[in-house]
PDB file of N, CA and C in Angstrom:
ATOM      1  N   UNK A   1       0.812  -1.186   0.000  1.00  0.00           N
ATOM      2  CA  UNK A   1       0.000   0.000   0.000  1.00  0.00           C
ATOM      3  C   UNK A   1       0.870   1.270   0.000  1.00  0.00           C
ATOM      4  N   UNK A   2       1.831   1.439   0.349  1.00  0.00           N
ATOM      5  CA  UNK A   2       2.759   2.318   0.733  1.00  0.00           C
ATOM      6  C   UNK A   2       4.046   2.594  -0.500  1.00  0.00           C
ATOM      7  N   UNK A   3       4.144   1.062  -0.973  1.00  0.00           N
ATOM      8  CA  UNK A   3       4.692   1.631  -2.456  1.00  0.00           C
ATOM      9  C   UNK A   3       3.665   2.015  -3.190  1.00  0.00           C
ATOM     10  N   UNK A   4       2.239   1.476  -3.420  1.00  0.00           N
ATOM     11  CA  UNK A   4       1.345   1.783  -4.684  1.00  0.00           C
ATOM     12  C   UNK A   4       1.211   3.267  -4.451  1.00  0.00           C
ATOM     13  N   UNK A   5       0.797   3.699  -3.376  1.00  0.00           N
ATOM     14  CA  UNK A   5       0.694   4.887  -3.364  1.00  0.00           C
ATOM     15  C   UNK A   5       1.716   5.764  -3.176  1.00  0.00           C
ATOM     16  N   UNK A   6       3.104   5.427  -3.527  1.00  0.00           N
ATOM     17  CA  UNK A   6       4.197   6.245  -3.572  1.00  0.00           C
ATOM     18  C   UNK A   6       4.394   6.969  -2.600  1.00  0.00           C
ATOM     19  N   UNK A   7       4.664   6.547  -1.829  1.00  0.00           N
ATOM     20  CA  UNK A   7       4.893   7.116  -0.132  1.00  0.00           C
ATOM     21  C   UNK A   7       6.092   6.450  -0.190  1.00  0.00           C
ATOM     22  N   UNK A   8       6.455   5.433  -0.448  1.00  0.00           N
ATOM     23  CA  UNK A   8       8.296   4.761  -0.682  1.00  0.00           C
ATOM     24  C   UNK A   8       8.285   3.902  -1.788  1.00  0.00           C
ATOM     25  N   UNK A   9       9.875   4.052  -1.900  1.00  0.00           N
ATOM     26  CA  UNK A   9      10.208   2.939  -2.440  1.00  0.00           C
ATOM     27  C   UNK A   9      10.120   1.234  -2.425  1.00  0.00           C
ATOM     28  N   UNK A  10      10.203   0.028  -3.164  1.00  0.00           N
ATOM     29  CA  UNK A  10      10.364  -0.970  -2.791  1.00  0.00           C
ATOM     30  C   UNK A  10      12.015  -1.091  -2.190  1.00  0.00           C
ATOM     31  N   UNK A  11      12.731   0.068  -1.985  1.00  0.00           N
ATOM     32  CA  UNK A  11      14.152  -0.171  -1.637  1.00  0.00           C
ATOM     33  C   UNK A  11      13.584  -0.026  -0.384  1.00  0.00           C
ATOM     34  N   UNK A  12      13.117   0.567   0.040  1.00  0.00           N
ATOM     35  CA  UNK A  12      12.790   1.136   1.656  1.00  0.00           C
ATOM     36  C   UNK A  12      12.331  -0.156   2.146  1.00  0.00           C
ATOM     37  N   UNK A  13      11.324  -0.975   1.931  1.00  0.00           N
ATOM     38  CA  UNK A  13      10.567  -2.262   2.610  1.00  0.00           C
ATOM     39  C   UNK A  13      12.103  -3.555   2.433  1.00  0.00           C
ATOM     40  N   UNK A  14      13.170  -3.262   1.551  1.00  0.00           N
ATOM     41  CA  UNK A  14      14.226  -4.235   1.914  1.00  0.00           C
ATOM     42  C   UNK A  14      14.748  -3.562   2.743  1.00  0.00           C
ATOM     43  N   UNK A  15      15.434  -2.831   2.988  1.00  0.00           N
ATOM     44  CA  UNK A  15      16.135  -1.877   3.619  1.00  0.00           C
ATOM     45  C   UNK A  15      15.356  -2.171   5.371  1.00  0.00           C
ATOM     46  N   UNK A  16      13.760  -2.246   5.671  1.00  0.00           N
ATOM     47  CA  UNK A  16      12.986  -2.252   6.802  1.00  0.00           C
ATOM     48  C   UNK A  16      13.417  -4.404   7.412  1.00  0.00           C
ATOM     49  N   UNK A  17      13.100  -5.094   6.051  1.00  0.00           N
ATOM     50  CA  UNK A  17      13.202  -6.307   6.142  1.00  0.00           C
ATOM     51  C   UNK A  17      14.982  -6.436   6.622  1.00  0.00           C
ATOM     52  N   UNK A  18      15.836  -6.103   6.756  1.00  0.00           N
ATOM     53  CA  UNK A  18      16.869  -6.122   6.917  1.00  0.00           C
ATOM     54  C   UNK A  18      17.135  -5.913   8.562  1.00  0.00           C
ATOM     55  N   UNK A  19      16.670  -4.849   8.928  1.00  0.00           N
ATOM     56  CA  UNK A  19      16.348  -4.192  10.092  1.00  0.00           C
ATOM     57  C   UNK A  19      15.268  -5.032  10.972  1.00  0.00           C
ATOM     58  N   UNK A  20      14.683  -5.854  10.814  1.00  0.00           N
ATOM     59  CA  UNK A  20      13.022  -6.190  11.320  1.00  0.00           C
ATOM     60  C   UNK A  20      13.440  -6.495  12.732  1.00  0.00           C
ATOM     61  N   UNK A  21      14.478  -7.602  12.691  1.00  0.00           N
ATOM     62  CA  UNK A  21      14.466  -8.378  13.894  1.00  0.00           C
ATOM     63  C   UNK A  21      15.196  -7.488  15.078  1.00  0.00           C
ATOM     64  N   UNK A  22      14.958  -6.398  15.183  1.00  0.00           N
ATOM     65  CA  UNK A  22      15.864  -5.705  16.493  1.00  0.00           C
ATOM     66  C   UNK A  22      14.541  -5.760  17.473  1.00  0.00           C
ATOM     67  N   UNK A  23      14.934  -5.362  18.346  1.00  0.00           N
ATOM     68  CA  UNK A  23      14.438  -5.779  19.628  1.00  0.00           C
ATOM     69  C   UNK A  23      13.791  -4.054  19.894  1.00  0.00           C
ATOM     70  N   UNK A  24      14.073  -3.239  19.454  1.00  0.00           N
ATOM     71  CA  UNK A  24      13.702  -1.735  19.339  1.00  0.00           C
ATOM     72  C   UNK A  24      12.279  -1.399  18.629  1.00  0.00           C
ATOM     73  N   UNK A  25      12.385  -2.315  17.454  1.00  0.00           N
ATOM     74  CA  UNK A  25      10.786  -2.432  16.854  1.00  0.00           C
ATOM     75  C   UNK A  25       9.967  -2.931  17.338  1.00  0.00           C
ATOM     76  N   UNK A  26       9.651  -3.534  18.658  1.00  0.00           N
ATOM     77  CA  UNK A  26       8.885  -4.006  19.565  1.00  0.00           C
ATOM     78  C   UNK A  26       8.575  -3.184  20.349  1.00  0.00           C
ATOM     79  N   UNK A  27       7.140  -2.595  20.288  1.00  0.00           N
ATOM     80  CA  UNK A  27       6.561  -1.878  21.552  1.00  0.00           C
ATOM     81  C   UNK A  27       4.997  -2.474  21.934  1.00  0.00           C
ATOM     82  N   UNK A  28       4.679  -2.349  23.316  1.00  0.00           N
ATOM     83  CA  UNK A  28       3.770  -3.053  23.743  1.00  0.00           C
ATOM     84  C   UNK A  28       2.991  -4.763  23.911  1.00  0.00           C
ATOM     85  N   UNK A  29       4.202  -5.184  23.961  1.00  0.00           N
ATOM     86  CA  UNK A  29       4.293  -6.506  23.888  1.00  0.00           C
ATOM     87  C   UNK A  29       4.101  -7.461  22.271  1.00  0.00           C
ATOM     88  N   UNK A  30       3.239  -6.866  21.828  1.00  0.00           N
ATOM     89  CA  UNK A  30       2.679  -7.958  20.486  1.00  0.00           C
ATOM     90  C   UNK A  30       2.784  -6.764  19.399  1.00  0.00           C
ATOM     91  N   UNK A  31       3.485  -5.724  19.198  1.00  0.00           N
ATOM     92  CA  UNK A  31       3.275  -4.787  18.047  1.00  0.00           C
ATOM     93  C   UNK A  31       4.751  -4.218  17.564  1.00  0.00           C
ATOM     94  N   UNK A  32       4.656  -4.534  16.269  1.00  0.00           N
ATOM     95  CA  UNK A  32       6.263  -4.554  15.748  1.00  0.00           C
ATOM     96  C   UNK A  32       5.982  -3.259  15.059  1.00  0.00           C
ATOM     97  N   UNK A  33       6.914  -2.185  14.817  1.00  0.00           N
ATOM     98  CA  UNK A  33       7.039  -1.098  13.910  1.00  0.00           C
ATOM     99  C   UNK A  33       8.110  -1.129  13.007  1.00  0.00           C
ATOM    100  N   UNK A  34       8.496  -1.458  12.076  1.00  0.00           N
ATOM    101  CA  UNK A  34       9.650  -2.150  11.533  1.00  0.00           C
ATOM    102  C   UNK A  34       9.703  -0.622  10.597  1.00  0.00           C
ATOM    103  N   UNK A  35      10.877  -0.143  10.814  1.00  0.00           N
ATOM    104  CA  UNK A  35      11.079   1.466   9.849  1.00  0.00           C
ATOM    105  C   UNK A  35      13.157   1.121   9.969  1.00  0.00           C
ATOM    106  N   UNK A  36      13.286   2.271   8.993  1.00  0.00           N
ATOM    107  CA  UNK A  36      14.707   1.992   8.356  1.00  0.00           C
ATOM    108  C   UNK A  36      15.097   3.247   8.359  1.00  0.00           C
ATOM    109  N   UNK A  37      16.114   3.671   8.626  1.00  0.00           N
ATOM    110  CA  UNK A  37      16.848   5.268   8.452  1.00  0.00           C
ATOM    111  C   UNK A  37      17.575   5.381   7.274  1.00  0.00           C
ATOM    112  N   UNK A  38      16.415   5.583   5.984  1.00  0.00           N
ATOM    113  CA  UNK A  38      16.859   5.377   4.771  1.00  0.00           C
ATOM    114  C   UNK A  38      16.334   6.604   3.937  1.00  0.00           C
ATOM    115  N   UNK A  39      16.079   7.947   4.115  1.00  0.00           N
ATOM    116  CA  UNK A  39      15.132   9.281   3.659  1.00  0.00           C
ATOM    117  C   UNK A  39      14.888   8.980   2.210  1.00  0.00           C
ATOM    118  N   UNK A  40      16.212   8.845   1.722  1.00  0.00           N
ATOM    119  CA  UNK A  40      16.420   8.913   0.182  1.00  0.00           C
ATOM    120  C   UNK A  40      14.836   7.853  -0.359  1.00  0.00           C
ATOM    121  N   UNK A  41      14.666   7.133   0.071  1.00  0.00           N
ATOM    122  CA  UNK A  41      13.685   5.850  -0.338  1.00  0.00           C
ATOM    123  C   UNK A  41      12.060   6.313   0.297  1.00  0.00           C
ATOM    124  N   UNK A  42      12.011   7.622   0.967  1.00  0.00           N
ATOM    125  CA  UNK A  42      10.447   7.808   0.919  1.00  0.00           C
ATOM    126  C   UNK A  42      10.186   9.322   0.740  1.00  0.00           C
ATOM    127  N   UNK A  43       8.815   9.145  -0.137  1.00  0.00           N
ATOM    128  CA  UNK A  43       8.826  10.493  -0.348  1.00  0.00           C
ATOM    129  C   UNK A  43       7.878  11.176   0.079  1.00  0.00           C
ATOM    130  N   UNK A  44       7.297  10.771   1.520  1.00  0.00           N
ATOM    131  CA  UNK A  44       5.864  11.055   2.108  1.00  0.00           C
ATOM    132  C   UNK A  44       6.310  10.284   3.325  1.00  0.00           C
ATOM    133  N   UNK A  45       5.639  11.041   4.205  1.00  0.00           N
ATOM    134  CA  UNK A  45       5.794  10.307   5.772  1.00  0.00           C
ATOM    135  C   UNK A  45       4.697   9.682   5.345  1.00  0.00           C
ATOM    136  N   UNK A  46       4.269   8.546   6.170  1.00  0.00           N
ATOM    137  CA  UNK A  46       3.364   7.713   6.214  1.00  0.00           C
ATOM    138  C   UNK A  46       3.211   6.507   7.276  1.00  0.00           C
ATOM    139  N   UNK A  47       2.110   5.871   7.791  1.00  0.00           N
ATOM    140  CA  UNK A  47       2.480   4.760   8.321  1.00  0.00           C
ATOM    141  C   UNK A  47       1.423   3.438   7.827  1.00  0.00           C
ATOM    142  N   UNK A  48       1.516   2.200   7.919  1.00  0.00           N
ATOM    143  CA  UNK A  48       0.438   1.790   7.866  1.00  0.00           C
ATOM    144  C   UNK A  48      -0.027   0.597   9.180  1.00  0.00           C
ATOM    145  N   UNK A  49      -1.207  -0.352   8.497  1.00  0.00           N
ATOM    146  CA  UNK A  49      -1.113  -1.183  10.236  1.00  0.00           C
ATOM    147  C   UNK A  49      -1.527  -2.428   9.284  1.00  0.00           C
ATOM    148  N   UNK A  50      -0.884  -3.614   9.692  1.00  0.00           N
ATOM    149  CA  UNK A  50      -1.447  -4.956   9.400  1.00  0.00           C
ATOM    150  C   UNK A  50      -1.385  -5.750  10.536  1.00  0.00           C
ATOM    151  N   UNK A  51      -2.844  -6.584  10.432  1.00  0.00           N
ATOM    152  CA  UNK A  51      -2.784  -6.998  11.798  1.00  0.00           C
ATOM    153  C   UNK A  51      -2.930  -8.804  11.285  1.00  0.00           C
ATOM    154  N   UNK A  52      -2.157  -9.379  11.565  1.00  0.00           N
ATOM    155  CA  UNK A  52      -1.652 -10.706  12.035  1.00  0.00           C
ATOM    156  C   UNK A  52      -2.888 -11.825  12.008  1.00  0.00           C
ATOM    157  N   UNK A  53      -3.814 -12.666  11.282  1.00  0.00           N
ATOM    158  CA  UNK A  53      -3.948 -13.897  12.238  1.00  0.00           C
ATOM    159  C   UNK A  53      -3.866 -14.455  13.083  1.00  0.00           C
ATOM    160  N   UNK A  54      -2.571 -15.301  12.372  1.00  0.00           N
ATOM    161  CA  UNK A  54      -1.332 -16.111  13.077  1.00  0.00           C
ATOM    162  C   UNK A  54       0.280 -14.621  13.228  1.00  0.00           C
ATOM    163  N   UNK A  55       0.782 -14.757  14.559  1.00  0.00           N
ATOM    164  CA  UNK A  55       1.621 -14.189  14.578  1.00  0.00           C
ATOM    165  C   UNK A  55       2.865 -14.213  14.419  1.00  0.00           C
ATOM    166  N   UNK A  56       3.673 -13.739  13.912  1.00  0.00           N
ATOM    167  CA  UNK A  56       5.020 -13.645  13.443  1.00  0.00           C
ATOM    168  C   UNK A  56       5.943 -14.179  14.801  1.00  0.00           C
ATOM    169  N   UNK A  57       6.872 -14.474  15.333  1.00  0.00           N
ATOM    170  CA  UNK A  57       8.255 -14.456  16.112  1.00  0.00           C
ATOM    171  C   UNK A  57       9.018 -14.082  16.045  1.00  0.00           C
ATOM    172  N   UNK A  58       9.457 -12.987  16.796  1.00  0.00           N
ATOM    173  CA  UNK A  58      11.049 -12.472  16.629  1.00  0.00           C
ATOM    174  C   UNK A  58      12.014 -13.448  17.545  1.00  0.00           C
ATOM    175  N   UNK A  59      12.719 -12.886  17.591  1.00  0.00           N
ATOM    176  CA  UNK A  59      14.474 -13.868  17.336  1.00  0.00           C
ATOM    177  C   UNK A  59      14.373 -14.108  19.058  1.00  0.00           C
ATOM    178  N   UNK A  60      13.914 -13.059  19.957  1.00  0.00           N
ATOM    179  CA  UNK A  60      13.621 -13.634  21.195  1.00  0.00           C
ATOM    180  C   UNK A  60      12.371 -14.503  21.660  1.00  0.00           C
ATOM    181  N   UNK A  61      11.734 -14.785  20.770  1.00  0.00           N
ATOM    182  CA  UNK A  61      10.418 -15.125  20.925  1.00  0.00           C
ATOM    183  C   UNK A  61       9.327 -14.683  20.885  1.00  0.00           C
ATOM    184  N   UNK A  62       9.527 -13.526  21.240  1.00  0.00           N
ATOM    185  CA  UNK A  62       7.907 -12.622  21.295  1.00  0.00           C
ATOM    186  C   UNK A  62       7.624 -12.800  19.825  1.00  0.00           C
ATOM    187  N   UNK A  63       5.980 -13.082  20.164  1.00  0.00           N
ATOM    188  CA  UNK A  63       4.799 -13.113  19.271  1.00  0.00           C
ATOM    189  C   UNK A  63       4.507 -11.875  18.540  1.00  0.00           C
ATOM    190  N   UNK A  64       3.795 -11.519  17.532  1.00  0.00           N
ATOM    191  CA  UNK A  64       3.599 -10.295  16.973  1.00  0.00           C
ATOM    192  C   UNK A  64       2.765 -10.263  16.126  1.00  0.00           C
ATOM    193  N   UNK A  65       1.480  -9.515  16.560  1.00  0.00           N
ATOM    194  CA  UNK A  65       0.135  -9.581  15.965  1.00  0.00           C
ATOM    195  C   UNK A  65      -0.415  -8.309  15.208  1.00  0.00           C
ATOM    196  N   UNK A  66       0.678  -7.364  15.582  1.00  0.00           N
ATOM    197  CA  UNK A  66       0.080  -6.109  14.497  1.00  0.00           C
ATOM    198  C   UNK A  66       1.544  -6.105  14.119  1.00  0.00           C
ATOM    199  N   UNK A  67       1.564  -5.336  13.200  1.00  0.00           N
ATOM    200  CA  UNK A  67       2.759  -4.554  12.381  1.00  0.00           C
ATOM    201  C   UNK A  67       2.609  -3.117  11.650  1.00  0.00           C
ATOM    202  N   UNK A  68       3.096  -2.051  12.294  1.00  0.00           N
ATOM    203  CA  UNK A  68       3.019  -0.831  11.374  1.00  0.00           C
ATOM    204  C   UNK A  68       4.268  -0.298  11.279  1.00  0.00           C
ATOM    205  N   UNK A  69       4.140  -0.467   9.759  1.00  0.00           N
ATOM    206  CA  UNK A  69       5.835   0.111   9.299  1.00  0.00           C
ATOM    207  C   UNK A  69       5.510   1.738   9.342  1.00  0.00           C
ATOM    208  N   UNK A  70       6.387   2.361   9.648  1.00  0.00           N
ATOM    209  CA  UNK A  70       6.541   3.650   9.677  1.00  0.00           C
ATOM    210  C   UNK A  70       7.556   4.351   8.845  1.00  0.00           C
ATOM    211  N   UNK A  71       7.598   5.214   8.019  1.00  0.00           N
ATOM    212  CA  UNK A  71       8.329   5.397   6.863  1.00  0.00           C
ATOM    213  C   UNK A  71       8.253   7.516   7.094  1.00  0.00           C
ATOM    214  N   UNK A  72       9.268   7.855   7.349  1.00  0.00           N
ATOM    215  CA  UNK A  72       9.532   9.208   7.355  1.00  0.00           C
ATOM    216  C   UNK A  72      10.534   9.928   6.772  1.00  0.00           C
ATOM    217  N   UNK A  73       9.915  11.048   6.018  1.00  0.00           N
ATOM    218  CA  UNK A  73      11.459  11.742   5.278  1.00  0.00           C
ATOM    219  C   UNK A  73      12.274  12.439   5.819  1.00  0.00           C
ATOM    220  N   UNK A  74      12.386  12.261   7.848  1.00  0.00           N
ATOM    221  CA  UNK A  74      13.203  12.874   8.401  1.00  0.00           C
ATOM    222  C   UNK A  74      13.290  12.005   9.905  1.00  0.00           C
ATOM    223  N   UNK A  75      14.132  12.603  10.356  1.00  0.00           N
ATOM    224  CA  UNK A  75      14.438  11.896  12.184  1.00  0.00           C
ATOM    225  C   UNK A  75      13.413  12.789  12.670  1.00  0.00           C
ATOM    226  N   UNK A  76      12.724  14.594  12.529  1.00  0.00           N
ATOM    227  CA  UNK A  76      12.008  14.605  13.155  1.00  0.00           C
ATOM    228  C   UNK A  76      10.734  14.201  12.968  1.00  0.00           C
ATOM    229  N   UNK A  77      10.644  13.942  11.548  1.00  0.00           N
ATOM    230  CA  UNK A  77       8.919  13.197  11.294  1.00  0.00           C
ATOM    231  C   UNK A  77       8.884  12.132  11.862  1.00  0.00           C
ATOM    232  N   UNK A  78      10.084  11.034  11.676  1.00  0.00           N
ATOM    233  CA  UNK A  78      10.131  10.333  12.486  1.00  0.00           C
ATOM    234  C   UNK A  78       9.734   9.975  13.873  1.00  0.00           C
ATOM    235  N   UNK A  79      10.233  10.765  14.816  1.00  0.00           N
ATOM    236  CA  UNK A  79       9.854  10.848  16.164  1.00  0.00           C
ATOM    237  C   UNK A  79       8.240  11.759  16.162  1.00  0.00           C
ATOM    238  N   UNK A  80       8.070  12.453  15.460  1.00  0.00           N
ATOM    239  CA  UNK A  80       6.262  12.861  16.209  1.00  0.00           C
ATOM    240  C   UNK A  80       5.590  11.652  14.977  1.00  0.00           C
ATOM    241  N   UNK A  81       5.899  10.984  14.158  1.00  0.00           N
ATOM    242  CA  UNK A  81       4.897   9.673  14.044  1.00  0.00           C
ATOM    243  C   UNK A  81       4.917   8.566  15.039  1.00  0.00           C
ATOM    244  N   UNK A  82       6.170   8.311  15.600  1.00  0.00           N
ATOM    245  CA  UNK A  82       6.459   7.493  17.273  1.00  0.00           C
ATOM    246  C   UNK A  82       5.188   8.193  17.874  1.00  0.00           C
ATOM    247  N   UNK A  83       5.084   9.415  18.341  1.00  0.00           N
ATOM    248  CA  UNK A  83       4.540  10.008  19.121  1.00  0.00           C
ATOM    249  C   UNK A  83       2.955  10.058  19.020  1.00  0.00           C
ATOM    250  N   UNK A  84       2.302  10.306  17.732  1.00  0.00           N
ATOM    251  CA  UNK A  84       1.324   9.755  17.283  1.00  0.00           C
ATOM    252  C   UNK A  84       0.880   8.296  17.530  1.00  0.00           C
ATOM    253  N   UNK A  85       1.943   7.699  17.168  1.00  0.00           N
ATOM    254  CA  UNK A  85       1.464   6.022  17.191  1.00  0.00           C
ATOM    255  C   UNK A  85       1.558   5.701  18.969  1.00  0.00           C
ATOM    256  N   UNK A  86       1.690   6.699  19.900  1.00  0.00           N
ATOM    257  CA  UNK A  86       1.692   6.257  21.059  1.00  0.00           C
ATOM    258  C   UNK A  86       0.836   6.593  21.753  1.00  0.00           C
ATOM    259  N   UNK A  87       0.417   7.809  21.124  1.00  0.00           N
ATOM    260  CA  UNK A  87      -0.843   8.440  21.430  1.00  0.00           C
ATOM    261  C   UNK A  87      -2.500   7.467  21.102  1.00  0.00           C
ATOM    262  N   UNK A  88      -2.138   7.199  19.771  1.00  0.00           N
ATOM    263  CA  UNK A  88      -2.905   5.898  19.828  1.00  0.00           C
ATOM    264  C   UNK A  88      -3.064   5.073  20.587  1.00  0.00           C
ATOM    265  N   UNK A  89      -2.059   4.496  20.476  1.00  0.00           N
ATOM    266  CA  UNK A  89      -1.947   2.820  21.531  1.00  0.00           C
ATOM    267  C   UNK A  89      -2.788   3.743  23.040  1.00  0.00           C
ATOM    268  N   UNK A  90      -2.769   4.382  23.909  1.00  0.00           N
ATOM    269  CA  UNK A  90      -2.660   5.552  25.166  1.00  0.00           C
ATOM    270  C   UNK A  90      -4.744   5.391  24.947  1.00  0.00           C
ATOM    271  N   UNK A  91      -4.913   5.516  23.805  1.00  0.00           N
ATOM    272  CA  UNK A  91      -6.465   5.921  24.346  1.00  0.00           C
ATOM    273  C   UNK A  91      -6.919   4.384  23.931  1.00  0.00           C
ATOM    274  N   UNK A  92      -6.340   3.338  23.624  1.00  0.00           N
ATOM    275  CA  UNK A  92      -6.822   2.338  23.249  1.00  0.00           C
ATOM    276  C   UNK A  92      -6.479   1.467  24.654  1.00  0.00           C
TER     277      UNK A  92
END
């Protein structure tokens, strides 16, 4: 969704797949945010959400039932979409 609608590149989602398994993209027990410090590869902040069935495993074990990649054309868009997406999770 995020390449069709040109918000990134398909370099950016290898570049994220490369990155996935850190232990940093895990917030709130079951929700992975998998993003890459790659600007050149998006040309729209954006985020999206897919939510799991069956859940994924990272390398420590934890389960993972949503996923929203987060894709920003800067460190500070970056951090107020963190901030957004926490604000979310906060009233939920």
């Amino acid at each position: 969704m995020l390449v069709a609608n040109h918000f990134i590149d398909i370099k950016y989602i290898r570049e994220m797949q490369q990155a996935f398994d850190d232990s940093y993209m895990v917030i709130m027990q079951n929700i992975a945010i998998p993003h890459a410090y790659s600007e050149k590869h998006v040309h729209k902040t954006a985020m999206s959400m897919l939510i799991l069935q069956e859940p994924i495993y990272m390398s420590d074990g934890t389960a993972i039932h949503i996923i929203v990649p987060i894709a920003a054309v800067d460190k500070v868009t970056h951090l107020r979409a963190l901030l957004q997406l926490e604000r979310c999770g906060a009233r939920q």
